[in-house]
PDB file of N, CA and C in Angstrom:
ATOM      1  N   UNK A   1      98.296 123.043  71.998  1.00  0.00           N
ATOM      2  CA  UNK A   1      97.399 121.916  72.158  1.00  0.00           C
ATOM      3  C   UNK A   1      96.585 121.730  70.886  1.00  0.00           C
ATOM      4  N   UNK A   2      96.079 120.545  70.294  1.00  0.00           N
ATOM      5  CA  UNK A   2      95.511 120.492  69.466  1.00  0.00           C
ATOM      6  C   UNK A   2      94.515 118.899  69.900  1.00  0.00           C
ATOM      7  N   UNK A   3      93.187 118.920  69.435  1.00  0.00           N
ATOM      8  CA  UNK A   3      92.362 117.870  69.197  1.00  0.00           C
ATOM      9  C   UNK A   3      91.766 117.440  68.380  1.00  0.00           C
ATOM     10  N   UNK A   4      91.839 115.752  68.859  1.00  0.00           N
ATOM     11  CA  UNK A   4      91.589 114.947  67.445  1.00  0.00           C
ATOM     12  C   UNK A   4      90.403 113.820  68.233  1.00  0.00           C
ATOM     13  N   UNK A   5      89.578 113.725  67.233  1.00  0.00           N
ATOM     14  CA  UNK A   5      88.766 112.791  67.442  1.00  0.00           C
ATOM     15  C   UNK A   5      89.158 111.644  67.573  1.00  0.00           C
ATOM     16  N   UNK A   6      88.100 110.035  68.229  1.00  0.00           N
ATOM     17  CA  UNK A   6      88.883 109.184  68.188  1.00  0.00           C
ATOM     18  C   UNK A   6      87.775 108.374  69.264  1.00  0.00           C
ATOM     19  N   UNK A   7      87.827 107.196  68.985  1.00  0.00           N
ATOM     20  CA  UNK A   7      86.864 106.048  69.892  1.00  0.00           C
ATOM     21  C   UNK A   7      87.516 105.245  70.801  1.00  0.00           C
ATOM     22  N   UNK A   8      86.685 104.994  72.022  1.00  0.00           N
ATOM     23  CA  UNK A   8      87.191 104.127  72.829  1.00  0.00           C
ATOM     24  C   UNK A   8      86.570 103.070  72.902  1.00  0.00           C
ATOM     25  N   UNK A   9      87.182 102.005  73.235  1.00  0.00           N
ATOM     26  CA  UNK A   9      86.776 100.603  72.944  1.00  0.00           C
ATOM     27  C   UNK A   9      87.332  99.736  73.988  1.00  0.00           C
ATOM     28  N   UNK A  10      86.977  99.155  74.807  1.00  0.00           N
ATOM     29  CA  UNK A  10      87.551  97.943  75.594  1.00  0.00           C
ATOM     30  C   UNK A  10      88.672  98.331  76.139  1.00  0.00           C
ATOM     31  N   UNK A  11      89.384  99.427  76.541  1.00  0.00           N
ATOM     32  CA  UNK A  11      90.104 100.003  77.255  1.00  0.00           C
ATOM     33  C   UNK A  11      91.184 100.947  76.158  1.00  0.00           C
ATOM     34  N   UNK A  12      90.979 100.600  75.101  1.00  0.00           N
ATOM     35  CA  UNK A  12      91.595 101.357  73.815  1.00  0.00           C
ATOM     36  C   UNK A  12      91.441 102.446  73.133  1.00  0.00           C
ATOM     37  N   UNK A  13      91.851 103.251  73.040  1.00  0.00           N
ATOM     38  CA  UNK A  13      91.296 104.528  72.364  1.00  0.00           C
ATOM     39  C   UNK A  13      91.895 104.692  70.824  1.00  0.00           C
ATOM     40  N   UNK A  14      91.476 105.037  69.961  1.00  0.00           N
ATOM     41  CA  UNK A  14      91.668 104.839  68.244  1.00  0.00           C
ATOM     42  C   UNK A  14      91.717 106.363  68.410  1.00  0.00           C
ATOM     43  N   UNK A  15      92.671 106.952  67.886  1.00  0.00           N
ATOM     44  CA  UNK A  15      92.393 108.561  67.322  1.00  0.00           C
ATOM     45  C   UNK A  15      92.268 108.496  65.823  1.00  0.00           C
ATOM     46  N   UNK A  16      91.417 109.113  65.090  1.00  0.00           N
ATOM     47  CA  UNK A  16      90.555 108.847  63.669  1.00  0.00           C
ATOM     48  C   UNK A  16      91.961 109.667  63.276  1.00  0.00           C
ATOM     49  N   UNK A  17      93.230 110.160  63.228  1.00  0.00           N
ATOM     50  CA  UNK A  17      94.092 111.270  62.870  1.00  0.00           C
ATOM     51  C   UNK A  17      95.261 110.477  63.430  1.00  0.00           C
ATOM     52  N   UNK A  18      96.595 110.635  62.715  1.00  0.00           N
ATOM     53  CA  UNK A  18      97.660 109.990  63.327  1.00  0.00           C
ATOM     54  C   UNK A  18      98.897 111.345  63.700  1.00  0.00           C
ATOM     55  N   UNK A  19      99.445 111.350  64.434  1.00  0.00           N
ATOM     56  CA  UNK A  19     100.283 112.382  64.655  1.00  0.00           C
ATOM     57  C   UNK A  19     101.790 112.085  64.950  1.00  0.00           C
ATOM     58  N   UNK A  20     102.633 112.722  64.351  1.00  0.00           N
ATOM     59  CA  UNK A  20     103.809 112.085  64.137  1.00  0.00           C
ATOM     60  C   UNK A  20     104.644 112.590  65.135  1.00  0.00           C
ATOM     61  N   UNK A  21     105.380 111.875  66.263  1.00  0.00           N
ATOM     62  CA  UNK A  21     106.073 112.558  67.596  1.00  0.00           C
ATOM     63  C   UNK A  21     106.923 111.705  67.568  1.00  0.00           C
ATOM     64  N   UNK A  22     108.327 112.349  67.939  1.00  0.00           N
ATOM     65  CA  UNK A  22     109.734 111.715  68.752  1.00  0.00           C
ATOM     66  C   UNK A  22     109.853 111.405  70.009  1.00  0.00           C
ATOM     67  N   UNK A  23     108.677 111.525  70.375  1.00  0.00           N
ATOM     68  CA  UNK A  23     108.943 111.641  72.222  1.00  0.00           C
ATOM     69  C   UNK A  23     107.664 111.449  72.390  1.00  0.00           C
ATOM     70  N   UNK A  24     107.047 110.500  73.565  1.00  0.00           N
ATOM     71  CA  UNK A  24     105.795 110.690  74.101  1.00  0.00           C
ATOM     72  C   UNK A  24     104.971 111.586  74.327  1.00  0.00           C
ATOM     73  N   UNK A  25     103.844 111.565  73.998  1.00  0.00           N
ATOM     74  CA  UNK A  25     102.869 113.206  74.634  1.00  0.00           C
ATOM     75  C   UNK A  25     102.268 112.747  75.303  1.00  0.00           C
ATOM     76  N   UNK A  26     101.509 113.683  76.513  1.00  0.00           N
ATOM     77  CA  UNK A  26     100.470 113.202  77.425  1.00  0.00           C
ATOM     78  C   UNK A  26      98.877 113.844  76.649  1.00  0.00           C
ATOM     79  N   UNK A  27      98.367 112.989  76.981  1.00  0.00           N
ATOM     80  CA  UNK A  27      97.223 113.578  76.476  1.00  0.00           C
ATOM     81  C   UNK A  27      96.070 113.784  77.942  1.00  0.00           C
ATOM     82  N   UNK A  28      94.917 114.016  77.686  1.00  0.00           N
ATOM     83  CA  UNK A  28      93.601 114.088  78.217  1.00  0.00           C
ATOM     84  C   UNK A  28      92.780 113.886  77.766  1.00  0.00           C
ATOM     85  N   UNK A  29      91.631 112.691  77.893  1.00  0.00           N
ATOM     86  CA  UNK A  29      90.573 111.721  77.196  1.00  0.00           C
ATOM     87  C   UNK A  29      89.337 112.583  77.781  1.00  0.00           C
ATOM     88  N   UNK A  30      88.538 113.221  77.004  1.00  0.00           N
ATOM     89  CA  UNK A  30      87.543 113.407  77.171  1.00  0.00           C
ATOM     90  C   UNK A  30      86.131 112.876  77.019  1.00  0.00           C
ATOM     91  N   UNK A  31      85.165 112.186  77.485  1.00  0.00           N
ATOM     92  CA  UNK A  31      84.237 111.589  77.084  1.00  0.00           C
ATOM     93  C   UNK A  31      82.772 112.260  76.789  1.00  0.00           C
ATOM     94  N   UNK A  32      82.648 112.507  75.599  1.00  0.00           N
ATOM     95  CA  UNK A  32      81.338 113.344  74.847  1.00  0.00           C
ATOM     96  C   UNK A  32      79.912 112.405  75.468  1.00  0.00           C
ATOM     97  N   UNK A  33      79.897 111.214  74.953  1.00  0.00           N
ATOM     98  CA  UNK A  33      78.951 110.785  75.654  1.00  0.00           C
ATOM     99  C   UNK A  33      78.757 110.284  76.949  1.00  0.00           C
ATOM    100  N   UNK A  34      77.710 109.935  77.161  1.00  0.00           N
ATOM    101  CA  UNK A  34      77.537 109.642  78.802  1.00  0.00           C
ATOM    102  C   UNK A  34      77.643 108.245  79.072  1.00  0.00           C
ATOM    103  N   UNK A  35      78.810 107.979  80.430  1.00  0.00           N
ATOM    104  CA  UNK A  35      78.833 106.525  80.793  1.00  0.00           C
ATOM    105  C   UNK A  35      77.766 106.631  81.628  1.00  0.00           C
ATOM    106  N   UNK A  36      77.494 105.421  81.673  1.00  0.00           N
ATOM    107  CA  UNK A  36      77.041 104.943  83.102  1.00  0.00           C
ATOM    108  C   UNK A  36      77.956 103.626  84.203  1.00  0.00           C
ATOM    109  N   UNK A  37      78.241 104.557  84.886  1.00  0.00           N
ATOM    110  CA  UNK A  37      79.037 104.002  85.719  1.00  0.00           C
ATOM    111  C   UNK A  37      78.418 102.704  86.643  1.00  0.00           C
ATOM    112  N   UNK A  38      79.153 101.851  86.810  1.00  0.00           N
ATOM    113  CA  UNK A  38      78.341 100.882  88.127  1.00  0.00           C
ATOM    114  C   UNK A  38      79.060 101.175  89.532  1.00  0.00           C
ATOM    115  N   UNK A  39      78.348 101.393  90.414  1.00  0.00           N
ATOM    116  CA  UNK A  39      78.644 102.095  91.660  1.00  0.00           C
ATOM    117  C   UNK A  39      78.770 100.613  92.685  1.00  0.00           C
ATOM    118  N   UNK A  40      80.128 100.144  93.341  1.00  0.00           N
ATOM    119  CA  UNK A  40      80.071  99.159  93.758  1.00  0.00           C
ATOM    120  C   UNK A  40      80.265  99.686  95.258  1.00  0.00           C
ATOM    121  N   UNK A  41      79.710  98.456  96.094  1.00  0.00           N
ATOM    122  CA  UNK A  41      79.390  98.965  97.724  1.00  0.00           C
ATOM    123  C   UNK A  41      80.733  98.498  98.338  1.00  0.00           C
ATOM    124  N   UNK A  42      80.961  99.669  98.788  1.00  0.00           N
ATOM    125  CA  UNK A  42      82.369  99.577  99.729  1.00  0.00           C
ATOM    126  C   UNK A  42      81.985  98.782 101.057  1.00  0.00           C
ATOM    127  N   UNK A  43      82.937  98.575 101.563  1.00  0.00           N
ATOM    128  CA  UNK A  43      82.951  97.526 102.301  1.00  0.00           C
ATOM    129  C   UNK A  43      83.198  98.019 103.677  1.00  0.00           C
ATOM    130  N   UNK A  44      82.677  97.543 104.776  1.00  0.00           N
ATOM    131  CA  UNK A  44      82.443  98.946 106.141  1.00  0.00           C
ATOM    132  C   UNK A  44      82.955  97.290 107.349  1.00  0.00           C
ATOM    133  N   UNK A  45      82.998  98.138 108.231  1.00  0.00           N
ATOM    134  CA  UNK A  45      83.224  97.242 109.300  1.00  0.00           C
ATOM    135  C   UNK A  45      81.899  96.389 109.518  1.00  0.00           C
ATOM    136  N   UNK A  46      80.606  96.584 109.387  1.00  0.00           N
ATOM    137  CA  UNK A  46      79.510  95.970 109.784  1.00  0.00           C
ATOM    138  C   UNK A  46      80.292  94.271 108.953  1.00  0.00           C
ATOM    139  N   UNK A  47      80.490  94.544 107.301  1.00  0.00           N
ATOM    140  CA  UNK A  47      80.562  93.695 106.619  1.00  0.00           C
ATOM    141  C   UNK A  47      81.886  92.760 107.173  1.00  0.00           C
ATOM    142  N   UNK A  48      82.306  92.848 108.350  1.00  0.00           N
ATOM    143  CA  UNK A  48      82.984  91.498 108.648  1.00  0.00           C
ATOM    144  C   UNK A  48      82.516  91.144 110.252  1.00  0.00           C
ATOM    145  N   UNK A  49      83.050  89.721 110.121  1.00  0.00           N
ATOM    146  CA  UNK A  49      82.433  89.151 111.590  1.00  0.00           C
ATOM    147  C   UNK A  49      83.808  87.747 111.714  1.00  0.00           C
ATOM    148  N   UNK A  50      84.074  88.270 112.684  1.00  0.00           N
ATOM    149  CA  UNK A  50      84.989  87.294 112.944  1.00  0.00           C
ATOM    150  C   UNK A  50      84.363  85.873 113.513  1.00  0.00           C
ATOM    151  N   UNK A  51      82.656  85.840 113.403  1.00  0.00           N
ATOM    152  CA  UNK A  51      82.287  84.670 114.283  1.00  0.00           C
ATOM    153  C   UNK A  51      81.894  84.079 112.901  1.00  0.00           C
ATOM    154  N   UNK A  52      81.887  85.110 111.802  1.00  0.00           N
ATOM    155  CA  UNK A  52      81.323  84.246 111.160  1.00  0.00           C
ATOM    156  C   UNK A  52      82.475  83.630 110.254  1.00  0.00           C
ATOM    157  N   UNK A  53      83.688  84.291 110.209  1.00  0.00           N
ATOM    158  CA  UNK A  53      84.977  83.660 109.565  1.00  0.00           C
ATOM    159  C   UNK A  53      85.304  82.094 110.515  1.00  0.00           C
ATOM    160  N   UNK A  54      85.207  82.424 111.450  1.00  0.00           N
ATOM    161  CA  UNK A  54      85.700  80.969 112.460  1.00  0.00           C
ATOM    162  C   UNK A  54      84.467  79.826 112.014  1.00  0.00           C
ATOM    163  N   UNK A  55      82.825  80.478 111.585  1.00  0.00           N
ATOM    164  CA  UNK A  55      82.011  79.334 111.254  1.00  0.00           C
ATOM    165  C   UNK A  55      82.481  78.763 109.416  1.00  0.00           C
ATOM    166  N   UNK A  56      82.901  79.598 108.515  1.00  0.00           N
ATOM    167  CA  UNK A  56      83.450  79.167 107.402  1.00  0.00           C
ATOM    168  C   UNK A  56      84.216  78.534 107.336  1.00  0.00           C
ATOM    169  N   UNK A  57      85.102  78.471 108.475  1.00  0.00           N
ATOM    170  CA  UNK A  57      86.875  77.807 108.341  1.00  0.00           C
ATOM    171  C   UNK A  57      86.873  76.463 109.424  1.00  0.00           C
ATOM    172  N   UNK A  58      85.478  76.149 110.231  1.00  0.00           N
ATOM    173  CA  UNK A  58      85.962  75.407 110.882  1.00  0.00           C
ATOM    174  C   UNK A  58      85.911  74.263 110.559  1.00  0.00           C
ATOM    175  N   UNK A  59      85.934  73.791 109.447  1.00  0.00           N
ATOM    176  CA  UNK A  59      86.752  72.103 109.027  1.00  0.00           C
ATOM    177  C   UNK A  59      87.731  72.393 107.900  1.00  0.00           C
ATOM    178  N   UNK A  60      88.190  73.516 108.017  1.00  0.00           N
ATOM    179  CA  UNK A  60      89.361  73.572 107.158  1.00  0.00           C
ATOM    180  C   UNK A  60      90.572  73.397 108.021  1.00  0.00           C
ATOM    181  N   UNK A  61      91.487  72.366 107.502  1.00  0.00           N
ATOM    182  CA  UNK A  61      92.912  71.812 108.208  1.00  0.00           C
ATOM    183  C   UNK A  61      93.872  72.693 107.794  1.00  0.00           C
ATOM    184  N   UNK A  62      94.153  73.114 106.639  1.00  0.00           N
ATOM    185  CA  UNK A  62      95.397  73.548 106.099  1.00  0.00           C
ATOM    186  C   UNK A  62      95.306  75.221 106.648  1.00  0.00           C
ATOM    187  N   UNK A  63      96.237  75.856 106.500  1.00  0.00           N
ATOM    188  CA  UNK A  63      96.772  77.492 107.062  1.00  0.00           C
ATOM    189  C   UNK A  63      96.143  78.323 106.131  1.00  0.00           C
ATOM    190  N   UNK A  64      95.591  79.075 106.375  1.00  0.00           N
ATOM    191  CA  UNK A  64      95.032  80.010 105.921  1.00  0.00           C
ATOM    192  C   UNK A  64      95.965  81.116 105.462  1.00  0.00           C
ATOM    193  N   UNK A  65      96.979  81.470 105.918  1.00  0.00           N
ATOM    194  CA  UNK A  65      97.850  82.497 105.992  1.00  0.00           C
ATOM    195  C   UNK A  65      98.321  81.836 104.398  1.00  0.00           C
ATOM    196  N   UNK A  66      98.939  80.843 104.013  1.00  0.00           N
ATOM    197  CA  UNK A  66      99.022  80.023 103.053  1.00  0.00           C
ATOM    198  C   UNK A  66      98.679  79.989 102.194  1.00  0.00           C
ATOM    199  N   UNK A  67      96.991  79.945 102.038  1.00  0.00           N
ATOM    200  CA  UNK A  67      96.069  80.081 101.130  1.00  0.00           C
ATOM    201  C   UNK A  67      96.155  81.179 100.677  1.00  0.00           C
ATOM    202  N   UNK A  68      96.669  82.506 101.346  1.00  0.00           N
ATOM    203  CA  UNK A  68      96.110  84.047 101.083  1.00  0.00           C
ATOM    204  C   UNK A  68      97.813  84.162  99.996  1.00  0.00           C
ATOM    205  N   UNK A  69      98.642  83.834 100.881  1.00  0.00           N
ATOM    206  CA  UNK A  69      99.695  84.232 100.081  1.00  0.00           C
ATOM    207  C   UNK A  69     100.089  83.125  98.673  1.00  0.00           C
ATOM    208  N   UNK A  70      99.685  81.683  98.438  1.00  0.00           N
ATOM    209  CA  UNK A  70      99.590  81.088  97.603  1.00  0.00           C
ATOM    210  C   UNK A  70      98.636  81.971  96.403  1.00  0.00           C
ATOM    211  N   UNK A  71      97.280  82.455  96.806  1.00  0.00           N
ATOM    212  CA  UNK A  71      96.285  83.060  96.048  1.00  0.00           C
ATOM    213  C   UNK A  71      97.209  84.102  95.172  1.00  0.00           C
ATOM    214  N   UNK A  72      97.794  85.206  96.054  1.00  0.00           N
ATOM    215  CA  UNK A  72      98.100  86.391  95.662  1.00  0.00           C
ATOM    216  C   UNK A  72      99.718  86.126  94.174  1.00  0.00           C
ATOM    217  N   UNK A  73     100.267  85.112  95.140  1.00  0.00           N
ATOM    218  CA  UNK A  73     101.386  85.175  94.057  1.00  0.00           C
ATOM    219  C   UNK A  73     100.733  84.381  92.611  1.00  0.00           C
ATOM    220  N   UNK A  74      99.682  84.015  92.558  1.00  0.00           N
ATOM    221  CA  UNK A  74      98.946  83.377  91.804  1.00  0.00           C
ATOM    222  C   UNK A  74      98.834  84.266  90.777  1.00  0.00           C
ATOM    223  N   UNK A  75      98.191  85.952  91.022  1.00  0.00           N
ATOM    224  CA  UNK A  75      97.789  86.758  91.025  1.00  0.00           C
ATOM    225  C   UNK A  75      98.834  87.951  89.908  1.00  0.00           C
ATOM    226  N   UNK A  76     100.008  87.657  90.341  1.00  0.00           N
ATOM    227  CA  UNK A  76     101.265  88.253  89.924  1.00  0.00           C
ATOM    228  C   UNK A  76     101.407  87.993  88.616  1.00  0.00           C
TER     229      UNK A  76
END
């Protein structure tokens, strides 16, 4: 094993050292300084209501089922 310095950036990591390989290596990213993470709120059963989905949708005409799978291949 050997380590090389190197910055991360916008999902990119720069190693300050270039290393010459025929074959892929795996590595392990260690982070010296400290993130701060943003902790997002999971989502629980309280957070749905089916009375309140039927009050959002009720002047919508078109299929919903439709919308979800139009969205997703959108998505692809």
């Amino acid at each position: 094993m050997i380590a090389i310095a190197g910055t991360y950036q916008n999902g990119v990591v720069k190693l300050d050292e270039e290393i010459a390989s025929k074959k892929p290596l795996k590595v392990i990213v260690t982070f010296l300084e400290e993130i701060e993470k943003s902790i997002e709120k999971r989502l629980t059963l309280d957070d749905f209501s089916f009375a309140k989905g039927w009050e959002i949708l009720k002047d919508y005409k078109g299929s919903l089922s439709d919308e979800v799978i139009r969205e997703r291949r959108s998505e692809l």
